[in-house]
PDB file of N, CA and C in Angstrom:
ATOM      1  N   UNK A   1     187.323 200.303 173.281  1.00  0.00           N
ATOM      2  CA  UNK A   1     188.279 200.854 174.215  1.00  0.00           C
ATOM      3  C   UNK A   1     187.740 202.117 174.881  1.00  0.00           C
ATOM      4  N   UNK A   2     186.809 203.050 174.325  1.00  0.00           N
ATOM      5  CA  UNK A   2     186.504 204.109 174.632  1.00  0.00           C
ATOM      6  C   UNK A   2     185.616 203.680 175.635  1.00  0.00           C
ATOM      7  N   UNK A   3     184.562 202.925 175.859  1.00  0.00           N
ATOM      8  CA  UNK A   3     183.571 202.591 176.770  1.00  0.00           C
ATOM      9  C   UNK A   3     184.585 201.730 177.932  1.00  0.00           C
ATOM     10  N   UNK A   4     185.862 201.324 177.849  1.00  0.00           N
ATOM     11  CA  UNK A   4     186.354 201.071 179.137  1.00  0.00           C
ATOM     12  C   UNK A   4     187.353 202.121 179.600  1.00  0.00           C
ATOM     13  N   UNK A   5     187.340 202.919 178.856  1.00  0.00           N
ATOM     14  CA  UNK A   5     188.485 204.644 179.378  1.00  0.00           C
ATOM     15  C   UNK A   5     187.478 205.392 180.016  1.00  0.00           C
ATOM     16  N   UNK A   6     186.214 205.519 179.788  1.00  0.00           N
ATOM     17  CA  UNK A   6     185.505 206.432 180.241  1.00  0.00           C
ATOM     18  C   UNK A   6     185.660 206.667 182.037  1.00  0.00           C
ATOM     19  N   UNK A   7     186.083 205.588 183.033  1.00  0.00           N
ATOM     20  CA  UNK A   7     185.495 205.968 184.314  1.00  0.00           C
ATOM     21  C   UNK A   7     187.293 206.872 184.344  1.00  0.00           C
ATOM     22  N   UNK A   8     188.004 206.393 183.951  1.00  0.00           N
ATOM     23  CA  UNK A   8     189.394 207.020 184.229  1.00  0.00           C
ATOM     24  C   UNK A   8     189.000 208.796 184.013  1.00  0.00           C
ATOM     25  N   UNK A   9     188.469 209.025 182.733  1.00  0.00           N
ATOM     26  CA  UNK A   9     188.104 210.389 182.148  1.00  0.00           C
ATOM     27  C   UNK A   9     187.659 211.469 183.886  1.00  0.00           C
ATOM     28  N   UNK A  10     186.998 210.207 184.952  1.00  0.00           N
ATOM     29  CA  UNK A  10     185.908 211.072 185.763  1.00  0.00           C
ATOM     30  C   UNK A  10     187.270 211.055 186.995  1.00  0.00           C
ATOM     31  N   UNK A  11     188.026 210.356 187.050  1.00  0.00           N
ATOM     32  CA  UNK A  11     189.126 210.335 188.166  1.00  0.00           C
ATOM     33  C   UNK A  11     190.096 211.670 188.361  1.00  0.00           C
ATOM     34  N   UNK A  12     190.039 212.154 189.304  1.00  0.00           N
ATOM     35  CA  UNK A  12     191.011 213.358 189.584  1.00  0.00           C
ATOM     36  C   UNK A  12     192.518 213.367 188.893  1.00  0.00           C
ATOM     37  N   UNK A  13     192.662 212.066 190.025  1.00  0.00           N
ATOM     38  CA  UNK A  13     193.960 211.644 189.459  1.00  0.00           C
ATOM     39  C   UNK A  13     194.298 211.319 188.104  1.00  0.00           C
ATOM     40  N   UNK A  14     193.462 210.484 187.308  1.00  0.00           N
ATOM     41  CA  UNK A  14     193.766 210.473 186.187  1.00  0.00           C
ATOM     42  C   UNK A  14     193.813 211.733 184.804  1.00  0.00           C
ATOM     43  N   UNK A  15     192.613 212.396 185.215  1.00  0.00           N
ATOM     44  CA  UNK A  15     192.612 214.091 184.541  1.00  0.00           C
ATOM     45  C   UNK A  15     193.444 214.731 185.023  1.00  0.00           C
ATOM     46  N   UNK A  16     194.108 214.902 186.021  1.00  0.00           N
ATOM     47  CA  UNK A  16     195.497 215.676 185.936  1.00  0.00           C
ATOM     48  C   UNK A  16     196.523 214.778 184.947  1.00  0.00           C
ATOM     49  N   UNK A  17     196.643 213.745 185.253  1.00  0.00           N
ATOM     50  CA  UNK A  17     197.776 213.284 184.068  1.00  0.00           C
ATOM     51  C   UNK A  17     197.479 213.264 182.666  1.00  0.00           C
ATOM     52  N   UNK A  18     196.284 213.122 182.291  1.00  0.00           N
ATOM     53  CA  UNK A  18     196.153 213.270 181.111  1.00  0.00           C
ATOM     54  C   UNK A  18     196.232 214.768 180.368  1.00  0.00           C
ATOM     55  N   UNK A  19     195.669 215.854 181.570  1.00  0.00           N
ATOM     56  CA  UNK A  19     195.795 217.065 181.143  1.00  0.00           C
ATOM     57  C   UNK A  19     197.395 217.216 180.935  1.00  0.00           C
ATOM     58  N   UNK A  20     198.202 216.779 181.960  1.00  0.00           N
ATOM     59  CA  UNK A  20     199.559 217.000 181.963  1.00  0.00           C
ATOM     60  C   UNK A  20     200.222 216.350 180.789  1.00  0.00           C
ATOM     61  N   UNK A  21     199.833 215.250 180.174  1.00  0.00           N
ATOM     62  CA  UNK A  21     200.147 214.705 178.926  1.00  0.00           C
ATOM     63  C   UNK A  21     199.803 215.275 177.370  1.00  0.00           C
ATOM     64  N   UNK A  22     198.886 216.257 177.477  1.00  0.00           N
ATOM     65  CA  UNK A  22     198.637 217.328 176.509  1.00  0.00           C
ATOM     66  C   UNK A  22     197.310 216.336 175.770  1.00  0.00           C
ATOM     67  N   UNK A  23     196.366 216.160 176.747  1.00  0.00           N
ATOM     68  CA  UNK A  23     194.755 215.506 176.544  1.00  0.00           C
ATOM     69  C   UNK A  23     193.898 216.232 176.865  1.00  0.00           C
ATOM     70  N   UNK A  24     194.527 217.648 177.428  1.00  0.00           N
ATOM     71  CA  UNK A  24     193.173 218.653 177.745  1.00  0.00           C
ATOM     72  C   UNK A  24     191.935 218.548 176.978  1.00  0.00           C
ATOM     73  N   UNK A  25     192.264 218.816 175.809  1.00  0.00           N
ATOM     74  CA  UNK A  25     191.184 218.908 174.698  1.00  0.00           C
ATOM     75  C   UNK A  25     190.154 217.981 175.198  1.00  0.00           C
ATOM     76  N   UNK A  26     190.558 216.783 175.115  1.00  0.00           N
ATOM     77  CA  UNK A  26     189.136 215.380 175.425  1.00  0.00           C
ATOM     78  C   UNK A  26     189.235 215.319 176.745  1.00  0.00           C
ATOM     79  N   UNK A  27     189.739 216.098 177.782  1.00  0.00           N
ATOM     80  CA  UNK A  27     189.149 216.141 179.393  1.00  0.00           C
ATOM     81  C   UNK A  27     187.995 217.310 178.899  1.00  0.00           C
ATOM     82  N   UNK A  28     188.242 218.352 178.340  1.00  0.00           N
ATOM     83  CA  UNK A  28     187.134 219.585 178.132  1.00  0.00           C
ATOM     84  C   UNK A  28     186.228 219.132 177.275  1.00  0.00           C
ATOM     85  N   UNK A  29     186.353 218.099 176.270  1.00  0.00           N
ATOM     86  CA  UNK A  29     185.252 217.634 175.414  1.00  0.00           C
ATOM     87  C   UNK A  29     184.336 216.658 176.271  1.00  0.00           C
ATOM     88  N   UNK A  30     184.622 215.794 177.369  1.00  0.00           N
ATOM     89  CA  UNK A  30     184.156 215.166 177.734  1.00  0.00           C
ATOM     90  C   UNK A  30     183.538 215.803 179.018  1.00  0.00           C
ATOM     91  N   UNK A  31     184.048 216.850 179.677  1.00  0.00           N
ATOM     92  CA  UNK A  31     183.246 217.169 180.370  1.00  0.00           C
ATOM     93  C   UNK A  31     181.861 218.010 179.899  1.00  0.00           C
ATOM     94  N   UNK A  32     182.014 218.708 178.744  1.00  0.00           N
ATOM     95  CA  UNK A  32     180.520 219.371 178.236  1.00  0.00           C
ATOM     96  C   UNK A  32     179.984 218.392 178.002  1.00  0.00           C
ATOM     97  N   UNK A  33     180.501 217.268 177.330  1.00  0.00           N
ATOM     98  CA  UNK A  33     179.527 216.308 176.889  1.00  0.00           C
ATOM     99  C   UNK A  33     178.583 215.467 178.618  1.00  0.00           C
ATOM    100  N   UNK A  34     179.648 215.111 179.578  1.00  0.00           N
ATOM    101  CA  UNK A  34     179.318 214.613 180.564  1.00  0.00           C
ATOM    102  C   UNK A  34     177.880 215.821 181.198  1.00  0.00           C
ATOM    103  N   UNK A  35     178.163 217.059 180.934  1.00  0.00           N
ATOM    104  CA  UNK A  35     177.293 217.869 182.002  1.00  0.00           C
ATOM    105  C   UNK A  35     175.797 218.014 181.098  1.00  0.00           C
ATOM    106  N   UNK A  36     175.682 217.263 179.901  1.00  0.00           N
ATOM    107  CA  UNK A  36     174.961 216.856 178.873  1.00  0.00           C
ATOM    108  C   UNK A  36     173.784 215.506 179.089  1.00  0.00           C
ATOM    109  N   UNK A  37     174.886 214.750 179.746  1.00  0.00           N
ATOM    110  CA  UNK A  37     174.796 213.681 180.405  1.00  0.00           C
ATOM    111  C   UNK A  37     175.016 212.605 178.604  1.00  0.00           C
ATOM    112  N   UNK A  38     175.217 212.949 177.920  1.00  0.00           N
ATOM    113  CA  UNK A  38     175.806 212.386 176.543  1.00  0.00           C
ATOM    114  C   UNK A  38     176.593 211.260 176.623  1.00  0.00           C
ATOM    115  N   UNK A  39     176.532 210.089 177.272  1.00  0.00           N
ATOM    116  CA  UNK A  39     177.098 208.907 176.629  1.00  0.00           C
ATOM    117  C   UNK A  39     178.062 208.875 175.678  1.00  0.00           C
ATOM    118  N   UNK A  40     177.348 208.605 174.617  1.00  0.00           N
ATOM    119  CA  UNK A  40     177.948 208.913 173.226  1.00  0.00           C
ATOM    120  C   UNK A  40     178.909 210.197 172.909  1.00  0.00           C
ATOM    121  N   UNK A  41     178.560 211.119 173.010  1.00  0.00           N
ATOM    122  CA  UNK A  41     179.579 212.006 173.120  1.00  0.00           C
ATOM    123  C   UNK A  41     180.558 211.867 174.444  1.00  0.00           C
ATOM    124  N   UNK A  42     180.522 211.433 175.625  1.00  0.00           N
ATOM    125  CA  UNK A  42     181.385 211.182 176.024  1.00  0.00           C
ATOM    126  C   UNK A  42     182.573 210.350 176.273  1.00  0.00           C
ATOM    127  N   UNK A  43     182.110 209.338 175.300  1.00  0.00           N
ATOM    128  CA  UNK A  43     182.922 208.156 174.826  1.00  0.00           C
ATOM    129  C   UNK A  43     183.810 209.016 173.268  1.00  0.00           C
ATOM    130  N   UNK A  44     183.173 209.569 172.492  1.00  0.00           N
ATOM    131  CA  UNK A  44     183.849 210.106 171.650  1.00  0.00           C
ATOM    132  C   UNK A  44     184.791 211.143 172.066  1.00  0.00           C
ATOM    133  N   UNK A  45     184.702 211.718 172.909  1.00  0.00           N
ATOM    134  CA  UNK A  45     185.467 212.746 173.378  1.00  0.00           C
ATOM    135  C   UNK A  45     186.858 212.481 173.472  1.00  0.00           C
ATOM    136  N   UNK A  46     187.135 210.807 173.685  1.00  0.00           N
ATOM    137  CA  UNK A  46     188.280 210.068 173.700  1.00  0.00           C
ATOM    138  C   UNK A  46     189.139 210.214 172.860  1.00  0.00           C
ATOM    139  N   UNK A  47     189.612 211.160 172.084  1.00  0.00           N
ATOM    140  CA  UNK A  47     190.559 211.650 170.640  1.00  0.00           C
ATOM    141  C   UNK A  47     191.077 209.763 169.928  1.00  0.00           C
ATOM    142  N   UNK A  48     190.735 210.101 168.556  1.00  0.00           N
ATOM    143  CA  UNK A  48     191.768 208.531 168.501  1.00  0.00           C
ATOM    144  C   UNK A  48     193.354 208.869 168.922  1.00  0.00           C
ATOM    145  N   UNK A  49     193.626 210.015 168.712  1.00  0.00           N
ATOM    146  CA  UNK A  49     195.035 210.744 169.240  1.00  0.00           C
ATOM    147  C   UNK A  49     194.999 209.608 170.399  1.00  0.00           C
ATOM    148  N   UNK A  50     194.442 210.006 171.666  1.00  0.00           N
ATOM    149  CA  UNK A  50     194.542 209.268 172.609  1.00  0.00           C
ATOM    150  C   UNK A  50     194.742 207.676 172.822  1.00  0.00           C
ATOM    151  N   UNK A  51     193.662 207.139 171.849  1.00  0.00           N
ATOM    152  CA  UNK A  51     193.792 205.969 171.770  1.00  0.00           C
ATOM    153  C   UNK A  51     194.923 205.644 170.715  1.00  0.00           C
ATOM    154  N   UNK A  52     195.728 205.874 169.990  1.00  0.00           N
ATOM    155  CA  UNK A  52     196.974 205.770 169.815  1.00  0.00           C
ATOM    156  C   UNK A  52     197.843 205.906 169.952  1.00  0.00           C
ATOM    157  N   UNK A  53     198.112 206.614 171.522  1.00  0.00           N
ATOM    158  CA  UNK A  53     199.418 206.599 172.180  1.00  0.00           C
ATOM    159  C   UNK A  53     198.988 205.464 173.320  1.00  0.00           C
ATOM    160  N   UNK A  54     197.847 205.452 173.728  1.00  0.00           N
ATOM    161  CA  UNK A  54     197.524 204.763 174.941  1.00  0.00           C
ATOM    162  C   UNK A  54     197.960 203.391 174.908  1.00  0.00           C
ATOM    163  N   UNK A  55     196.927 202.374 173.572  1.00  0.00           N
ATOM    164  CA  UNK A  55     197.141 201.660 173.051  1.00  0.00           C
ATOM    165  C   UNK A  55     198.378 200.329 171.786  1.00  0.00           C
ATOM    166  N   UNK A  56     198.179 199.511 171.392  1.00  0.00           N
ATOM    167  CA  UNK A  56     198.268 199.088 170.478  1.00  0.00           C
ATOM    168  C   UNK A  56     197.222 198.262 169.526  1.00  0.00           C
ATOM    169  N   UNK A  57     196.588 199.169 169.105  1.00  0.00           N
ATOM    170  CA  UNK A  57     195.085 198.243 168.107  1.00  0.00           C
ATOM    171  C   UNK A  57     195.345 198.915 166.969  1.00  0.00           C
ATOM    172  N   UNK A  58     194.516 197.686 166.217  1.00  0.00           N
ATOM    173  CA  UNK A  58     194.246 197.616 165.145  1.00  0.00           C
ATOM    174  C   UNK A  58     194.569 196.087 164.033  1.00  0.00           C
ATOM    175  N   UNK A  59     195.159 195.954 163.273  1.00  0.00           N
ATOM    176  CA  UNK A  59     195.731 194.689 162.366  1.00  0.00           C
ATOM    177  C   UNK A  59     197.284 194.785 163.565  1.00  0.00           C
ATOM    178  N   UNK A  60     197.558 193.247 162.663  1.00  0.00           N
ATOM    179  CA  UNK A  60     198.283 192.387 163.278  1.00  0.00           C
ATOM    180  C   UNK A  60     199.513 193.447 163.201  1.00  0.00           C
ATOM    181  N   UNK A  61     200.017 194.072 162.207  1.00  0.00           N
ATOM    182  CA  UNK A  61     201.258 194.767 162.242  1.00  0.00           C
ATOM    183  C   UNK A  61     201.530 196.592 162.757  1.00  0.00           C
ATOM    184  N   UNK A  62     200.466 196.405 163.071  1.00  0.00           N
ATOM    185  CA  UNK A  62     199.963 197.834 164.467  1.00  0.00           C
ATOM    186  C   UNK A  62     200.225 197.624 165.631  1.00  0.00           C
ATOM    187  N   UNK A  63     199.905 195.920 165.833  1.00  0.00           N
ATOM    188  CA  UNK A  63     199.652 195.729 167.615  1.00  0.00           C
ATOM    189  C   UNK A  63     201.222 195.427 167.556  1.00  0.00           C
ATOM    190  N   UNK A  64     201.699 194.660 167.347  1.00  0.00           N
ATOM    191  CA  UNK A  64     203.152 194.268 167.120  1.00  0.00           C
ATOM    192  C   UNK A  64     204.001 196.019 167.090  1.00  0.00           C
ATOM    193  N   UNK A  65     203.818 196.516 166.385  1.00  0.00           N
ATOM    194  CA  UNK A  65     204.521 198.180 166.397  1.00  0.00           C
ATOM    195  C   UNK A  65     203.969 198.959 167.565  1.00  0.00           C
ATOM    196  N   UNK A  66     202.701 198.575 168.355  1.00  0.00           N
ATOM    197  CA  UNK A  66     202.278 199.381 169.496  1.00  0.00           C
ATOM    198  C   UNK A  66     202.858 198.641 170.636  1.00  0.00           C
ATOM    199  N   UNK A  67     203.287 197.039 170.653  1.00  0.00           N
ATOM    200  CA  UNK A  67     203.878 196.475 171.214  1.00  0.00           C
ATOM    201  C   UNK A  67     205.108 196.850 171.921  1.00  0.00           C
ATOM    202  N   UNK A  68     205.970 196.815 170.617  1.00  0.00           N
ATOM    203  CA  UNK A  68     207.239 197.488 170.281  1.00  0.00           C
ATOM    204  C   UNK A  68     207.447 198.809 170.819  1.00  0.00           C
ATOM    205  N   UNK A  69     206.788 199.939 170.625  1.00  0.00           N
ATOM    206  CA  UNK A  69     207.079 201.375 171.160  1.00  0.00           C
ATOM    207  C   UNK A  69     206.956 200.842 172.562  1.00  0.00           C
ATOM    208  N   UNK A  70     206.183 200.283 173.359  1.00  0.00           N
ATOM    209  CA  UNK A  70     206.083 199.814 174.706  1.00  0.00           C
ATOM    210  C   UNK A  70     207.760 199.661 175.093  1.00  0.00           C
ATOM    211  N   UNK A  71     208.020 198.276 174.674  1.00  0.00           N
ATOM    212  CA  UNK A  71     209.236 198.535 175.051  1.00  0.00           C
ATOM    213  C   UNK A  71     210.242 198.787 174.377  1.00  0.00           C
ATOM    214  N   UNK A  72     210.393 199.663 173.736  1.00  0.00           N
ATOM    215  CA  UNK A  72     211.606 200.633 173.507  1.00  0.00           C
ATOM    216  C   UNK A  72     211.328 201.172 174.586  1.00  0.00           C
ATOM    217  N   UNK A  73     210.199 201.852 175.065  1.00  0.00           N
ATOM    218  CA  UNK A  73     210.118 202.923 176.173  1.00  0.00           C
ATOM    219  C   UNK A  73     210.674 202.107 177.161  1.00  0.00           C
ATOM    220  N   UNK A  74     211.097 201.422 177.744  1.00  0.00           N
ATOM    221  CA  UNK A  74     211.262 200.691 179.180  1.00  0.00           C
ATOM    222  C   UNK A  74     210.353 199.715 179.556  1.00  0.00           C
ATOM    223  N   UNK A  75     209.452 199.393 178.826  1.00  0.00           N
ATOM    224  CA  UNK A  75     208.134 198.402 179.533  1.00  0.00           C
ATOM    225  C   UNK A  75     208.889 197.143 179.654  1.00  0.00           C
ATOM    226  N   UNK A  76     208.797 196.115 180.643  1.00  0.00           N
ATOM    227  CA  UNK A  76     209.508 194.547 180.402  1.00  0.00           C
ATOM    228  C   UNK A  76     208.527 193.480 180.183  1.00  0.00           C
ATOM    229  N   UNK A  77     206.927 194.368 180.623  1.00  0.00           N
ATOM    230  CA  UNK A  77     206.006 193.030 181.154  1.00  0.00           C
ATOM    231  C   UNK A  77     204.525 193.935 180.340  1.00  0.00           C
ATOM    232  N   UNK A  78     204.155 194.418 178.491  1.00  0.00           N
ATOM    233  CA  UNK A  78     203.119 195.201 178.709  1.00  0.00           C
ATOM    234  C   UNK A  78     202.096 194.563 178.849  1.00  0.00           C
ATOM    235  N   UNK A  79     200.940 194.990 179.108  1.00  0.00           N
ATOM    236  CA  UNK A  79     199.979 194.038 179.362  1.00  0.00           C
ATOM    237  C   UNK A  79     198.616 194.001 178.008  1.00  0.00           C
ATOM    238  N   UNK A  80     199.043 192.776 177.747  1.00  0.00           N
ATOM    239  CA  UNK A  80     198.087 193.116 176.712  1.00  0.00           C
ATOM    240  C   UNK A  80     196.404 191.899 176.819  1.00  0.00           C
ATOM    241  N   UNK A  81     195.898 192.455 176.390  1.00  0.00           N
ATOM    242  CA  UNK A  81     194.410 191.670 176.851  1.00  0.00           C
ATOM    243  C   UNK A  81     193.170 192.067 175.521  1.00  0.00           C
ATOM    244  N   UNK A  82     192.097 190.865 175.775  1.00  0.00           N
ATOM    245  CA  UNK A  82     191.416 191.513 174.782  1.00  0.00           C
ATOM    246  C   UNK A  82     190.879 192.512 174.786  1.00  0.00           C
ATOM    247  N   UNK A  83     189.739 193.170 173.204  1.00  0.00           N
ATOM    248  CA  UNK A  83     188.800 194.242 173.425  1.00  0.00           C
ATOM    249  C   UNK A  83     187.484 193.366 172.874  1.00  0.00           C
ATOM    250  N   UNK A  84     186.069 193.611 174.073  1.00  0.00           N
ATOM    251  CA  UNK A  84     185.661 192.960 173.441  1.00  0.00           C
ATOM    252  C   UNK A  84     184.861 192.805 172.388  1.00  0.00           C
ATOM    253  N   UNK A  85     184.443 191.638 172.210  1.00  0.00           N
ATOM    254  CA  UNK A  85     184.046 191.076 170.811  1.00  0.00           C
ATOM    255  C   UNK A  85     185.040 191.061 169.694  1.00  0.00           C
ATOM    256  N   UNK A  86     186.563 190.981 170.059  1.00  0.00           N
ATOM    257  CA  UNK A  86     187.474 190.662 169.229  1.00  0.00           C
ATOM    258  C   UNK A  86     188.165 189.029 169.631  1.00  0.00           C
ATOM    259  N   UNK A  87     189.178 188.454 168.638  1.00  0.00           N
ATOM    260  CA  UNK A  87     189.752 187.323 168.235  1.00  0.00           C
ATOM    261  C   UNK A  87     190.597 186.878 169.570  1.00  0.00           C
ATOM    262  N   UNK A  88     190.411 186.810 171.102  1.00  0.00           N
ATOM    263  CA  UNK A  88     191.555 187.136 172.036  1.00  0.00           C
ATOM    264  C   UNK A  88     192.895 186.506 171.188  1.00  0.00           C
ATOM    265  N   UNK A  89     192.908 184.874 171.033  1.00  0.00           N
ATOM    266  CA  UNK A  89     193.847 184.085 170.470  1.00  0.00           C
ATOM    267  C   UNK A  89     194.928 185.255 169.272  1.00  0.00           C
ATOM    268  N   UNK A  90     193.938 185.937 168.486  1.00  0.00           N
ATOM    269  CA  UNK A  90     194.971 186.287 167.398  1.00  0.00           C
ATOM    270  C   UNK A  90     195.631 187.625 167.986  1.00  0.00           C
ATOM    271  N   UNK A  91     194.509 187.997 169.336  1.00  0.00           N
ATOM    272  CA  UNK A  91     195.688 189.478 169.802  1.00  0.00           C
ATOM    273  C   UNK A  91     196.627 189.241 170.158  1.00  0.00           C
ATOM    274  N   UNK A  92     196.768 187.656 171.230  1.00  0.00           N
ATOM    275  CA  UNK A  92     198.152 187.149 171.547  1.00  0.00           C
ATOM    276  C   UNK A  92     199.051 186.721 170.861  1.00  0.00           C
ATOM    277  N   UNK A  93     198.846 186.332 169.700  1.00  0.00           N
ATOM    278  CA  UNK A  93     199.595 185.808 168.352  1.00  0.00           C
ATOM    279  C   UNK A  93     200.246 187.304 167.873  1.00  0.00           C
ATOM    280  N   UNK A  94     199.304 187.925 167.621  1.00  0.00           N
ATOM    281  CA  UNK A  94     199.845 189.856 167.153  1.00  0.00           C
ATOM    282  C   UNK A  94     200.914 190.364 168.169  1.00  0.00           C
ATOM    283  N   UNK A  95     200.842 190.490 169.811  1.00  0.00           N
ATOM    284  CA  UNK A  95     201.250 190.615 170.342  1.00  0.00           C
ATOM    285  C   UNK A  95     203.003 190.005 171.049  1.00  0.00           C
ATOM    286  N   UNK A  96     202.790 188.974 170.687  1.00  0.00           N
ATOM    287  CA  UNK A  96     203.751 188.334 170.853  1.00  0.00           C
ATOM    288  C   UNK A  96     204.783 188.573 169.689  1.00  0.00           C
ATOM    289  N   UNK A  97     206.090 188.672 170.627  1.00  0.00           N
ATOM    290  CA  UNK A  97     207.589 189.050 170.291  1.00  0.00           C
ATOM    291  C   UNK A  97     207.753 188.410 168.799  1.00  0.00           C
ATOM    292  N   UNK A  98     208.308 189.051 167.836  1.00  0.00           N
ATOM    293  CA  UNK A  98     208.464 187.745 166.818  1.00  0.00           C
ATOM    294  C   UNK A  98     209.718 187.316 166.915  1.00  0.00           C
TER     295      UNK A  98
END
């Protein structure tokens, strides 16, 4: 997930919202790392913080509960898709309403 967040990290638009969402920290980690030219550190810079509000990963009864917070919040339609080199079939099985 971190190697497909990264181009968002470089977007204006998206670093204001994330700063505004209280992600400063990994906009400022990722930019030392970026002026580094660090790859790797700039993919880490991604807090798992981040990737656990962003997301729903992990086992079957994570994605289903990351599902779930989706819509409690208002979502009607979330979009869920694989990551790759994972099971797509069992994310949609996880994913899906029980």
């Amino acid at each position: 997930m971190r190697r497909d967040l990264i181009p968002y990290f470089g977007l204006p638009f998206y670093r204001a919202m994330l700063e505004r969402s209280g992600f400063g920290d990994d906009i400022a980690a990722y930019d030392d790392a970026a002026g580094r030219g660090d790859g790797d550190a700039m993919q880490a810079a991604i807090s798992d913080r981040f990737i656990g509000v962003l997301t729903a990963t992990g086992d079957e009864d994570a994605v289903r509960a990351g599902v779930e917070r989706y819509r409690a919040a208002g979502v009607t339609s979330p979009c869920v898709g694989p990551i790759p080199r994972t099971d797509f079939e069992r994310t949609m099985r996880a994913a899906a309403p029980a």
